[in-house]
Protein backbone atom coordinates (compact mmCIF):
# COMPACT_ATOMS: atom_id res chain seq x y z
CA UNK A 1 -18.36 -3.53 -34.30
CA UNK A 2 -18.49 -4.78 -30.83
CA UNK A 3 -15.32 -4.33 -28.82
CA UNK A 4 -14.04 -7.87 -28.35
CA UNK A 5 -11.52 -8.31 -25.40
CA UNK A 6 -8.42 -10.78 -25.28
CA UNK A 7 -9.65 -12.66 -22.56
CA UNK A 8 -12.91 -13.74 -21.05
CA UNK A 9 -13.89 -12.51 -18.01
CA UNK A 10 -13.11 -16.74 -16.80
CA UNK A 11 -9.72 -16.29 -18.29
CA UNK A 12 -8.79 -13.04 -17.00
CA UNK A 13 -9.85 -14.27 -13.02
CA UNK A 14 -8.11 -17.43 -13.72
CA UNK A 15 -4.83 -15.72 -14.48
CA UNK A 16 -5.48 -13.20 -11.73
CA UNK A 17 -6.17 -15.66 -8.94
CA UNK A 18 -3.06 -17.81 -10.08
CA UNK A 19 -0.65 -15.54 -11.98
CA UNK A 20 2.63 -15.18 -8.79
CA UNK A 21 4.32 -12.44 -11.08
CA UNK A 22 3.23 -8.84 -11.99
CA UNK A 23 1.67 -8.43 -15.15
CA UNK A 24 0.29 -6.01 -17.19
CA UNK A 25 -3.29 -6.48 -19.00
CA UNK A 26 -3.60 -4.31 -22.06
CA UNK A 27 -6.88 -3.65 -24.24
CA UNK A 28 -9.11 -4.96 -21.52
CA UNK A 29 -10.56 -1.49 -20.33
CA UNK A 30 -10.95 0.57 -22.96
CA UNK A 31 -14.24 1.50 -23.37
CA UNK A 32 -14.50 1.60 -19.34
CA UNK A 33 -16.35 4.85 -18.94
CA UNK A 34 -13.93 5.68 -16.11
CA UNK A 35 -11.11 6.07 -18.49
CA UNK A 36 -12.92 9.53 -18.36
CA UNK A 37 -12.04 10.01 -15.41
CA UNK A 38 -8.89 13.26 -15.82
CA UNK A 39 -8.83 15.14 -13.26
CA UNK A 40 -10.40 18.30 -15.08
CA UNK A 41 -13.76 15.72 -15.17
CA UNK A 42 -13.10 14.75 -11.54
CA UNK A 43 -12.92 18.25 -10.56
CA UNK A 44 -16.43 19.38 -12.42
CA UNK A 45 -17.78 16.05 -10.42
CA UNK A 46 -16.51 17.03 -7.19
CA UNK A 47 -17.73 20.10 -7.79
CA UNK A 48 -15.68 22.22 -5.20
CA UNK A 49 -15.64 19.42 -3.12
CA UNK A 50 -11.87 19.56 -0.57
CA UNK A 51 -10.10 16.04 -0.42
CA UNK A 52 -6.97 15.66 1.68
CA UNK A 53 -3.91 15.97 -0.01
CA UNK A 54 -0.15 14.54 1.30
CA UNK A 55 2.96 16.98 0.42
CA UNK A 56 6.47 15.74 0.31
CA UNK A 57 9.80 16.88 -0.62
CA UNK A 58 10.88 16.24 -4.56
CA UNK A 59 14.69 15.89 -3.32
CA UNK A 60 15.53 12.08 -2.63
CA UNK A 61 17.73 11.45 0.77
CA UNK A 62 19.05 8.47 1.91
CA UNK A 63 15.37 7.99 4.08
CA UNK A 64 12.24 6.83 2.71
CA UNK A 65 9.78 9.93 3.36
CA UNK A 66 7.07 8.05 5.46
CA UNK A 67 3.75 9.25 5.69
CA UNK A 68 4.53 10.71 9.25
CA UNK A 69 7.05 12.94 7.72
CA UNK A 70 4.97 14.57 5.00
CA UNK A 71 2.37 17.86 5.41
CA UNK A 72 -0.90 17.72 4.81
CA UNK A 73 -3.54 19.95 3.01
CA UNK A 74 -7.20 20.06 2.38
CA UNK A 75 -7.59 21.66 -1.80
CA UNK A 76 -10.26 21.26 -4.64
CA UNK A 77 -8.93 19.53 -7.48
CA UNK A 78 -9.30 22.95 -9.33
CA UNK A 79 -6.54 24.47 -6.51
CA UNK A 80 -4.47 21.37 -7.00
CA UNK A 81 -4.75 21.43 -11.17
CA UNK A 82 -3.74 25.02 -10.83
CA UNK A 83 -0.91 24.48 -8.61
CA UNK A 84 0.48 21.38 -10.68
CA UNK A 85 0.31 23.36 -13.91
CA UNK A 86 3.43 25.23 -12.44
CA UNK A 87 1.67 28.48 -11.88
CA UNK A 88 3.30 30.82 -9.79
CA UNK A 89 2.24 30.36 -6.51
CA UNK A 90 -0.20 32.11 -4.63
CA UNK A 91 -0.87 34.84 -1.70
CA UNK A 92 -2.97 32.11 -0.68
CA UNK A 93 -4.43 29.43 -0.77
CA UNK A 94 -3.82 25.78 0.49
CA UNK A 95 -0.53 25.25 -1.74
CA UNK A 96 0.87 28.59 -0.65
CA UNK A 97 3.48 27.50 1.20
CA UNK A 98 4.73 24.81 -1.01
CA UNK A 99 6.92 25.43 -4.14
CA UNK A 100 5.62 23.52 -7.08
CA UNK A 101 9.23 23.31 -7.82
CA UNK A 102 10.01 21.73 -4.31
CA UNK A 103 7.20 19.23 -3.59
CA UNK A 104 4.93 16.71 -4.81
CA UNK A 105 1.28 16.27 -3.71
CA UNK A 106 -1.16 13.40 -3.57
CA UNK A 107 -4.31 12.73 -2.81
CA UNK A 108 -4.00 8.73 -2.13
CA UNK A 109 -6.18 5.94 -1.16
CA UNK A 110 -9.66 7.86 -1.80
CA UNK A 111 -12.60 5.71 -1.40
CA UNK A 112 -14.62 6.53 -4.70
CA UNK A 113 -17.77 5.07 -2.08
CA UNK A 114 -17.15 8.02 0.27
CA UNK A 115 -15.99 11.02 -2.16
CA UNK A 116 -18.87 10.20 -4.61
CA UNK A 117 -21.33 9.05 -1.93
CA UNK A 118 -24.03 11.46 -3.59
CA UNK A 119 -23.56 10.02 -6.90
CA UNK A 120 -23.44 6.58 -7.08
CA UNK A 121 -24.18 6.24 -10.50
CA UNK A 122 -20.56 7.10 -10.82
CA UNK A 123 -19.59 4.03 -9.56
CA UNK A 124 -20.61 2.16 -12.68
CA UNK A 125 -18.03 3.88 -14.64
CA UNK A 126 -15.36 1.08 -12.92
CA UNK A 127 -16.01 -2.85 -14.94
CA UNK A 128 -14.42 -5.26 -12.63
CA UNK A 129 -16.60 -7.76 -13.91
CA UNK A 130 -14.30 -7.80 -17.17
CA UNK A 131 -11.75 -9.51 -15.19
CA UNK A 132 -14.24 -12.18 -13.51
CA UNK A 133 -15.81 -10.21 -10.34
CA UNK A 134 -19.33 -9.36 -11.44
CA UNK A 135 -20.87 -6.80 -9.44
CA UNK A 136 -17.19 -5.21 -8.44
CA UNK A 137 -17.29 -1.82 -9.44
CA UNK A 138 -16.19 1.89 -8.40
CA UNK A 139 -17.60 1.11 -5.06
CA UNK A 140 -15.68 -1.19 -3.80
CA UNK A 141 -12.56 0.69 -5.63
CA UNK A 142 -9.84 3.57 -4.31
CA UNK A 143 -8.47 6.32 -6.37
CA UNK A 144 -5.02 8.28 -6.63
CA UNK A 145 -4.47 11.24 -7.68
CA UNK A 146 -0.50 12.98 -7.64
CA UNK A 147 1.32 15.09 -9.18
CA UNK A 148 5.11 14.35 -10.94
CA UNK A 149 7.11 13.13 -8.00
CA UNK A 150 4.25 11.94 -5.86
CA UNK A 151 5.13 9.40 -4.18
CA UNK A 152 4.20 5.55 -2.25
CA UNK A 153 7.20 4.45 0.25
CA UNK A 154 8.10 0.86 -0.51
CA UNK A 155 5.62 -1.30 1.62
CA UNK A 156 4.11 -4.97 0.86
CA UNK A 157 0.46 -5.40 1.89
CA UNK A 158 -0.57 -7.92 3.75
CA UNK A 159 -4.26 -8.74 2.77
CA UNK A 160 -5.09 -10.06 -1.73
CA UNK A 161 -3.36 -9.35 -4.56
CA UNK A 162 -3.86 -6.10 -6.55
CA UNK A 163 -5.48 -4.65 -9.64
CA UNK A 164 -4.43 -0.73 -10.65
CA UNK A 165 -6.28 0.83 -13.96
CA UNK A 166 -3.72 3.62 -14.84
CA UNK A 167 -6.52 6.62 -16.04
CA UNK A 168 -4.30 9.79 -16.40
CA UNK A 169 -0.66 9.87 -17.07
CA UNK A 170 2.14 7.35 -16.36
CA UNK A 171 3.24 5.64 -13.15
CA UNK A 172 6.69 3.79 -12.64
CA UNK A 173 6.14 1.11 -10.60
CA UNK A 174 9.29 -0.97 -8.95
CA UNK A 175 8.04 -4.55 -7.70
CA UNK A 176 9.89 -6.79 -5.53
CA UNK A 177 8.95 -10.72 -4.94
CA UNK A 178 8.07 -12.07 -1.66
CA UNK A 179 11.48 -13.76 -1.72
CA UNK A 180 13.24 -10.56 -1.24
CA UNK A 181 11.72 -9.45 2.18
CA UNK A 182 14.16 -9.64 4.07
CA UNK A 183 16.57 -7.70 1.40
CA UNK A 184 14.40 -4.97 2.12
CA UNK A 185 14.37 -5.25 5.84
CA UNK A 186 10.42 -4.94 6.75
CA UNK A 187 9.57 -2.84 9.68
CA UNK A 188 6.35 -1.95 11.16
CA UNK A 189 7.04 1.52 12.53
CA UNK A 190 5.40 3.93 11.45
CA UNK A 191 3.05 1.49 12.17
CA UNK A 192 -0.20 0.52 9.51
CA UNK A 193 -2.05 -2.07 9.82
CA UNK A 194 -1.42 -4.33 6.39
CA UNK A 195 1.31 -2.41 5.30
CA UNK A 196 5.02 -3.81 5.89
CA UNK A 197 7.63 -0.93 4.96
CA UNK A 198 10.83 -1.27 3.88
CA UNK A 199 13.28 0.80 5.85
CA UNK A 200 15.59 1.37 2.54
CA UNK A 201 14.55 4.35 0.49
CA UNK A 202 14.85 1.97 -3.07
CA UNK A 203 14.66 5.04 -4.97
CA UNK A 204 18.12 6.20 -3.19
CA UNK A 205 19.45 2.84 -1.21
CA UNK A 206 21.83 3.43 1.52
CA UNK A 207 24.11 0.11 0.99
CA UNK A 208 26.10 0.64 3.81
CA UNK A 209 23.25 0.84 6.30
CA UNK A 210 20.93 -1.98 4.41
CA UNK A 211 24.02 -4.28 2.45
CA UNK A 212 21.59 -7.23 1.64
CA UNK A 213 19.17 -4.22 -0.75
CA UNK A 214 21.97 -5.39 -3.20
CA UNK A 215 20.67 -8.93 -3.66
CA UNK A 216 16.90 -7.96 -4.37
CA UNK A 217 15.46 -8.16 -8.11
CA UNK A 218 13.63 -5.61 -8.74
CA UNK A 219 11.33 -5.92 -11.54
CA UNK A 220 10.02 -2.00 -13.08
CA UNK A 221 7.43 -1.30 -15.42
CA UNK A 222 5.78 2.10 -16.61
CA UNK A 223 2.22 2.09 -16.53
CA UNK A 224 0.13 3.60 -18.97
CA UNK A 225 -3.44 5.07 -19.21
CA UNK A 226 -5.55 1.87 -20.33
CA UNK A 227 -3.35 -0.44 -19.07
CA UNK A 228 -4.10 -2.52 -15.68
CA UNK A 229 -1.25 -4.29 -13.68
CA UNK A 230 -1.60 -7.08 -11.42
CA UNK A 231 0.28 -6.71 -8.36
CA UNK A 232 0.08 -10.33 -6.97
CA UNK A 233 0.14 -11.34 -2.90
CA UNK A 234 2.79 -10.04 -1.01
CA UNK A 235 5.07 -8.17 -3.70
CA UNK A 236 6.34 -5.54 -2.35
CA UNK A 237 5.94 -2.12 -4.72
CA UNK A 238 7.71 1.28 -4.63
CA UNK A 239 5.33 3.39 -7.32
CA UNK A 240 6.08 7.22 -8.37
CA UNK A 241 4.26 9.81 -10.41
CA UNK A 242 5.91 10.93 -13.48
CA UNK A 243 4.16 12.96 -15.48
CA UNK A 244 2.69 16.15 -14.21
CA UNK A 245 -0.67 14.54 -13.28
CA UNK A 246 -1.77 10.97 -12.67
CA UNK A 247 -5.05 9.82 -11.89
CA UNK A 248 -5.30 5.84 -11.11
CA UNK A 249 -7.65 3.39 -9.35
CA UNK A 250 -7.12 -0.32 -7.41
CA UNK A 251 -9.35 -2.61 -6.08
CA UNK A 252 -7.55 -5.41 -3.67
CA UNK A 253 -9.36 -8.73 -4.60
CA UNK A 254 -9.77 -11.25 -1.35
CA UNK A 255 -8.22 -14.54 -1.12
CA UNK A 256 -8.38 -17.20 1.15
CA UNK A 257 -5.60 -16.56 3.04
CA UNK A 258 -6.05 -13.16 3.90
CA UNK A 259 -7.86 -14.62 7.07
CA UNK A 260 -4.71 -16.35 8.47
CA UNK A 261 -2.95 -12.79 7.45
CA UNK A 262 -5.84 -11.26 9.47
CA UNK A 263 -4.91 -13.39 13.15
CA UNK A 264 -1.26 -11.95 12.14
CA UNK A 265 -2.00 -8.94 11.67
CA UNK A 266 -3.93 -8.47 14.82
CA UNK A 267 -0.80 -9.99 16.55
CA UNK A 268 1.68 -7.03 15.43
CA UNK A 269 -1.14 -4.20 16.26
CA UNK A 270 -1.51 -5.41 20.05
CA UNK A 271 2.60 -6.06 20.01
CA UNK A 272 3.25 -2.55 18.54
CA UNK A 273 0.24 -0.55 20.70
CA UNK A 274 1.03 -2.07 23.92
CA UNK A 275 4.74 -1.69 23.13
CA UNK A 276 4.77 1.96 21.99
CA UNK A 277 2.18 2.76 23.72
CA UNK A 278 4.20 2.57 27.15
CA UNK A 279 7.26 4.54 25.74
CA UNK A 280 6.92 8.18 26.88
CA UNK A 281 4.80 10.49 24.37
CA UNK A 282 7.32 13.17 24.55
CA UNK A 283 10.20 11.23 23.11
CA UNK A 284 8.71 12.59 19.45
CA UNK A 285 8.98 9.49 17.53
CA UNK A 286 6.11 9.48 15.51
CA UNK A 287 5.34 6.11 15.43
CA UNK A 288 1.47 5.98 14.27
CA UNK A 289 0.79 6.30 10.65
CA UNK A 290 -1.82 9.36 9.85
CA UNK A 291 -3.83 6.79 8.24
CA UNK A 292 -4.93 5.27 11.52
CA UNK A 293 -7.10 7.02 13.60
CA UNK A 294 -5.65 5.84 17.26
CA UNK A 295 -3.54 3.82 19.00
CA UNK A 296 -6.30 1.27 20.54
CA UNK A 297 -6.24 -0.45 23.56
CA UNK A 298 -5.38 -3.39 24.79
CA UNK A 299 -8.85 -4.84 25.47
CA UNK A 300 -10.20 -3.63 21.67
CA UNK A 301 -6.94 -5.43 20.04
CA UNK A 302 -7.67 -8.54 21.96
CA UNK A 303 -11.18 -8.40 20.46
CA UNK A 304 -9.96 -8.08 17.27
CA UNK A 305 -7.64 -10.80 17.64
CA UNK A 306 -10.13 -13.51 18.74
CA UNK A 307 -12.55 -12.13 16.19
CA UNK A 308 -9.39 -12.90 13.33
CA UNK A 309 -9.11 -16.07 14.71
CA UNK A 310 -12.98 -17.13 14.83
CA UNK A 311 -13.02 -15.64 11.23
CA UNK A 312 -10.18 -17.95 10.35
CA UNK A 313 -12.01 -21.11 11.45
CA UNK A 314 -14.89 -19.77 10.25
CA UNK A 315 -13.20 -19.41 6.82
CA UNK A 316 -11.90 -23.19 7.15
CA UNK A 317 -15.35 -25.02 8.42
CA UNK A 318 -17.01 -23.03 5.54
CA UNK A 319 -14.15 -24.39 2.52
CA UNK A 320 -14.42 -27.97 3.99
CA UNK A 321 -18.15 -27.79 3.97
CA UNK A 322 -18.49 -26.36 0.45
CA UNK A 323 -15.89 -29.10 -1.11
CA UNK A 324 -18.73 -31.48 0.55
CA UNK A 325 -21.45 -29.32 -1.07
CA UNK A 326 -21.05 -27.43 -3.91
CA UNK A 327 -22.80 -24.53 -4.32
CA UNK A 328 -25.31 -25.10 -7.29
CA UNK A 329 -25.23 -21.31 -8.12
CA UNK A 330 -21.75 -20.49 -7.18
CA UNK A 331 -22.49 -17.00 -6.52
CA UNK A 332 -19.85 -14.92 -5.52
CA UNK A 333 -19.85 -13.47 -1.91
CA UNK A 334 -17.58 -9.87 -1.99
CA UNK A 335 -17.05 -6.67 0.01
CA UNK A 336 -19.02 -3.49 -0.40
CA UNK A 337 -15.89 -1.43 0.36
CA UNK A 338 -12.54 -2.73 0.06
CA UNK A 339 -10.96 -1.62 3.10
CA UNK A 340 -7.19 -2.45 2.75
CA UNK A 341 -6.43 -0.20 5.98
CA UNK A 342 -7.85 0.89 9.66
CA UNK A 343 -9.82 -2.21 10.45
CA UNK A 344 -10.34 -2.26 13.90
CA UNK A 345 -12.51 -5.28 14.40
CA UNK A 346 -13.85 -7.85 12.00
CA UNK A 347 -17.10 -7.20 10.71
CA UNK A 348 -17.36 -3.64 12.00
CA UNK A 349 -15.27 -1.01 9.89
CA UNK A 350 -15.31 2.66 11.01
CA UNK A 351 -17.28 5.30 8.38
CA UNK A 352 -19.85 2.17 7.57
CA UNK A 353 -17.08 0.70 5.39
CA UNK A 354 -17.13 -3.15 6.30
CA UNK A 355 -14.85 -5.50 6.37
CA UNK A 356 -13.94 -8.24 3.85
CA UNK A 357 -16.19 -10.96 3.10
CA UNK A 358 -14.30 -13.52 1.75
CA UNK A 359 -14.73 -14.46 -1.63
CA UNK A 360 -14.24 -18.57 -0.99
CA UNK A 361 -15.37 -19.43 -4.43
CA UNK A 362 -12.00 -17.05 -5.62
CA UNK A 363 -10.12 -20.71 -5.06
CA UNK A 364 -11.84 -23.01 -7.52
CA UNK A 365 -10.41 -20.74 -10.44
CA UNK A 366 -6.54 -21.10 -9.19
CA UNK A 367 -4.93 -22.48 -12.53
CA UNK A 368 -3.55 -26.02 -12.67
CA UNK A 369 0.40 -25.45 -12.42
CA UNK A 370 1.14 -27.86 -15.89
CA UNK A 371 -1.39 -24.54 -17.66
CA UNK A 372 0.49 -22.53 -19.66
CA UNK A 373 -0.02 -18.27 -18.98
CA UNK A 374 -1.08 -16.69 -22.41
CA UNK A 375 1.71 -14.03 -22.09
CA UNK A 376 1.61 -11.66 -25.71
CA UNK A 377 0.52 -8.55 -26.80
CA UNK A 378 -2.40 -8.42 -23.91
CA UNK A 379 -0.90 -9.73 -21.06
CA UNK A 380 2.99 -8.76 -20.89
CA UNK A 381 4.92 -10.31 -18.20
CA UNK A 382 7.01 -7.28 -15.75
CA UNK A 383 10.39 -9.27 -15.89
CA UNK A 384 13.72 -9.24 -13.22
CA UNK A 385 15.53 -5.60 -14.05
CA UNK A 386 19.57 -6.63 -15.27
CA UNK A 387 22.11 -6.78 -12.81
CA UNK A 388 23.66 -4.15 -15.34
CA UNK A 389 20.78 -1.47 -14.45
CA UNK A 390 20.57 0.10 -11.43
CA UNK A 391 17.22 -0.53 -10.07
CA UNK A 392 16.13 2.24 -9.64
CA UNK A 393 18.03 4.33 -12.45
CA UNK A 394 19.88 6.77 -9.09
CA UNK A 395 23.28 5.74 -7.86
CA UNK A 396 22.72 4.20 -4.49
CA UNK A 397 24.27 5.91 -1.71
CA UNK A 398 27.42 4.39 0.02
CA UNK A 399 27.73 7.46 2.77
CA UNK A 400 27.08 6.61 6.33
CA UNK A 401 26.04 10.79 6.87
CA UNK A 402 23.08 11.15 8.72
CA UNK A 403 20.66 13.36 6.89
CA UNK A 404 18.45 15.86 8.79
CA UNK A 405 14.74 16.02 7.75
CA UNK A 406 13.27 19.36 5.87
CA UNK A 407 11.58 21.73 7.56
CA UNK A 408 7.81 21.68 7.82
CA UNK A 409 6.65 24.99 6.28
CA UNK A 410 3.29 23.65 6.68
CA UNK A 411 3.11 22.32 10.36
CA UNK A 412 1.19 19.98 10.31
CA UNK A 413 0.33 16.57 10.26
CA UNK A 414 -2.74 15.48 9.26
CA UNK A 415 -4.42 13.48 12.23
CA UNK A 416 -1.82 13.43 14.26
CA UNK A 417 -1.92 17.44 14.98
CA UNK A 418 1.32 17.69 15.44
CA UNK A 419 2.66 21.67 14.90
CA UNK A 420 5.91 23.46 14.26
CA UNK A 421 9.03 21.79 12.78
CA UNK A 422 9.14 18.36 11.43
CA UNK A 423 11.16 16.21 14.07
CA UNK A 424 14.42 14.21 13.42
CA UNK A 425 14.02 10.67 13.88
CA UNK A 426 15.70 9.55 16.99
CA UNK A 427 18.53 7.33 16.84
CA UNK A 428 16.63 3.74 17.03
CA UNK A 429 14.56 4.89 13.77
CA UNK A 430 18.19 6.32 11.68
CA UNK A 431 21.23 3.93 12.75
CA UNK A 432 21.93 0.84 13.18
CA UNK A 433 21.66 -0.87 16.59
CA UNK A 434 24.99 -1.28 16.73
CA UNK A 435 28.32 0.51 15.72
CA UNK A 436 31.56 -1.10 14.93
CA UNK A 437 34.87 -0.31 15.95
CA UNK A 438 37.53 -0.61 13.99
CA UNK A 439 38.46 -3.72 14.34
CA UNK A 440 34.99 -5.14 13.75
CA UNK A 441 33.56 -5.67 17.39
CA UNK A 442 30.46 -3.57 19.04
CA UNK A 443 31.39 -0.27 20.55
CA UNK A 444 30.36 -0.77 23.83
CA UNK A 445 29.52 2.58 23.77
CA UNK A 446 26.56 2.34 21.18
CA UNK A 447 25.01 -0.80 21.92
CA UNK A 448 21.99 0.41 23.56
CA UNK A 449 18.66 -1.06 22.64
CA UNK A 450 15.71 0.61 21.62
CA UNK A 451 12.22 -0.15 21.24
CA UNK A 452 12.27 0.21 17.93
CA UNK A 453 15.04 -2.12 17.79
CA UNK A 454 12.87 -4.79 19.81
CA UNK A 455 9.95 -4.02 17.63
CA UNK A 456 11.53 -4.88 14.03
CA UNK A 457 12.91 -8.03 15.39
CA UNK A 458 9.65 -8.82 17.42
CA UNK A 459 7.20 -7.95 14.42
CA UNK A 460 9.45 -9.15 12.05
CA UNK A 461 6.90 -10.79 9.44
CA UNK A 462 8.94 -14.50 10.01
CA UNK A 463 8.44 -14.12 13.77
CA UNK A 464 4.73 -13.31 13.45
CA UNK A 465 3.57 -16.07 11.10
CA UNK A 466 5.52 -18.49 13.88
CA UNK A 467 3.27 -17.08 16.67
CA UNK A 468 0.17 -16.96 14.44
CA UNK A 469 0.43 -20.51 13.75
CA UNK A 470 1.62 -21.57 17.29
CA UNK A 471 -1.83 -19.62 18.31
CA UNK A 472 -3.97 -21.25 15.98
CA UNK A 473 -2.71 -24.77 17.09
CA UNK A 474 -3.75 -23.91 20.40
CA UNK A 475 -7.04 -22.25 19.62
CA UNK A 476 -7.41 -25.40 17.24
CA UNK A 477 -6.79 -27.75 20.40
């Protein structure tokens, strides 16, 4: 008989667009064709196609391993099945140097659009359309692909909420509310635009360096092939690999406010170029995440900023003047790529991957707050972890050691070029500001300033929402 889903495509938008807790929606994908989609099928797709893959240690220190402190590779997916199998490794090859044993790999935040550009009958395999977004597909989708251990540091992003189809194996994700940013004291080095890290390694905390980690909730669910979890606006999300492959993909739905989050965002990139920019290149703090291509200049970020702000009043002319008139076909108006990262300027996205066109309609299907949520069997709510439970299952480190970073067999850092060893984070990325003596006061000693120091309190995500709105009055004036 015909496979009859729990919800309605209505229902299933309506809970997405309104839902401000993680949730998991079962039986609502499985006769999606990309449930297919193993890694074995990817690789007979690909072909012997490379992708980029990220390598990272499998032993957890006290510091969250950042993007800028991983090694990079190009492999098939026929290299990287045969590595993650446990096979001895290699003479050669581009997993030679790294002990299956030792690291993790991952090839995260693939645009299906560009690594199946030549078959984009592929992209059909991906139904958002079940959950409300007709037309939403593969193409406007990313896909992830680790091995056990592989990794995402614990980061909130700044632009829609989230939907993740788990395809192959299981992925333990550990969510955090909006509420409990500044538990998990946000920074913005290395620097991405719409990502916030945390500067706490959750899966390892360091209470005496970040106390306040001890009052966040953390709320942990295990994600399973078929399933799809909603990561809602601004929850912040530490997610690991756990079985020896995983193969997932997301698409980050648009909302409204993503254009006021746009004007802040292009706040914190001309802050944090103009800032680091000026700091001298050879002091070796890698400060630029390898997903972003450059640090731009001044005159291109002020483009971008006035271009997030005309988008912004753009965005507000356009909702008052469709609550005067309706649209009679209420088409929806969506993005051909859903580029969550490296947006230099609004409307023009590097590669031919555009920017977001808001979908404004995505507002009329926000539930009424007396309407109940049909948690059950299809839609299970991720709830608060006990105080009892550590969150993160690891006994969170109470040492004040510093902890020097691994060597980088590989050398190499994707598209930053840097070679030889891996550097140790200065001082202003790996201790406090300030030391204590022992009777509680500043060593005078140790109170020196750094940039970094300036930057997490001047990008702090409070301070930047202050400024954005303080700008828009004045643009609004």
């Amino acid at each position: 008989g015909e496979d009859v889903k729990p919800f309605t495509p209505g229902k299933a938008k309506e809970i997405v667009m309104s839902l401000q807790q993680p949730a998991v929606f079962c039986n609502m994908a499985g006769d999606w064709p990309a449930l297919h989609w193993n890694v074995k099928y990817l690789s007979a797709v690909l072909d012997g196609r490379t992708i980029q893959f990220r390598l990272g240690l499998k032993t957890v220190d006290l510091v969250p391993q950042f993007e800028t402190r991983c090694s990079y590779v190009e492999a098939t997916l026929e290299e990287f099945l045969a590595w993650s199998s446990g096979q001895p490794s290699c003479l050669s090859g581009p997993f030679s140097c790294y002990e299956y044993s030792r690291y993790w790999a991952y090839a995260d935040y693939k645009y299906i659009a560009r690594i199946f550009e030549d078959k984009p009958e592929i992209f059909q395999d991906v139904r958002w359309s079940d959950f409300g977004f007709p037309g939403r597909s593969g193409k406007e989708s990313t896909l992830w692909i680790g091995s056990e251990g592989a990794n995402t540091p614990c980061h909130l992003d700044s632009y829609g909420c989230n939907l993740v189809l788990q395809v192959q194996g299981r992925k333990r994700w550990h969510l955090f509310p909006p509420g409990d940013t500044s538990f998990l004291y946000p920074t913005r080095i290395p620097y991405e635009e719409s990502s916030i890290f945390s500067k706490v390694n959750v899966a390892n905390p360091d209470l005496k360096r970040f106390p306040e980690f001890r009052n966040t909730t953390a709320h942990v669910v295990t994600l399973s092939p078929g399933q799809v979890l909603l990561v809602p606006r601004h929850w912040w999300h530490y997610v690991e690999s756990i079985d020896p492959v995983t193969v997932s993909i997301n698409s980050w739905i648009e909302l409204d406010a993503d254009h006021e989050a746009r004007v802040e965002e292009a706040i914190t990139r001309m802050l944090v170029c103009a800032i680091k920019s000026a700091e001298n290149p050879s002091d070796g703090d890698l400060w630029l995440n390898p997903t972003e291509v450059e640090a731009t200049s001044h005159e291109i970020n002020l483009q971008y900023l006035n271009k997030a702000v005309s988008a912004y009043f753009k965005c507000q002319k356009g909702s008052v003047s469709e609550q005067a008139h309706p649209s009679s076909t209420g088409e929806e108006q969506r993005t051909s790529i859903p580029c969550k990262r490296k947006k230099r300027e609004v409307g023009c996205e590097p590669e031919g991957c555009r920017s977001l066109t808001h979908d404004f309609a995505f507002s009329t299907f926000k539930a009424e707050k007396s309407q109940k949520i049909p948690f059950g069997p299809h839609l299970i709510q991720v709830l608060p972890q006990s105080q009892e439970t550590s969150s993160m299952g690891a006994v969170a480190a109470e040492s004040d050691g510093r902890v020097l970073l691994h060597e980088n067999e590989g050398g190499h850092f994707g598209k930053l070029h840097c070679t030889g060893k891996q550097l140790v984070m200065g001082n202003d990325c790996e201790t406090p500001a300030h030391r204590m003596d022992s009777d509680g006061s500043p060593n005078a000693s140790q109170t020196a300033l750094s940039t970094n120091d300036l930057l997490d309190c001047l990008v702090n995500p409070r301070v930047i929402s202050l400024v954005a709105q303080l700008l828009l009055e004045r643009t609004r004036v």
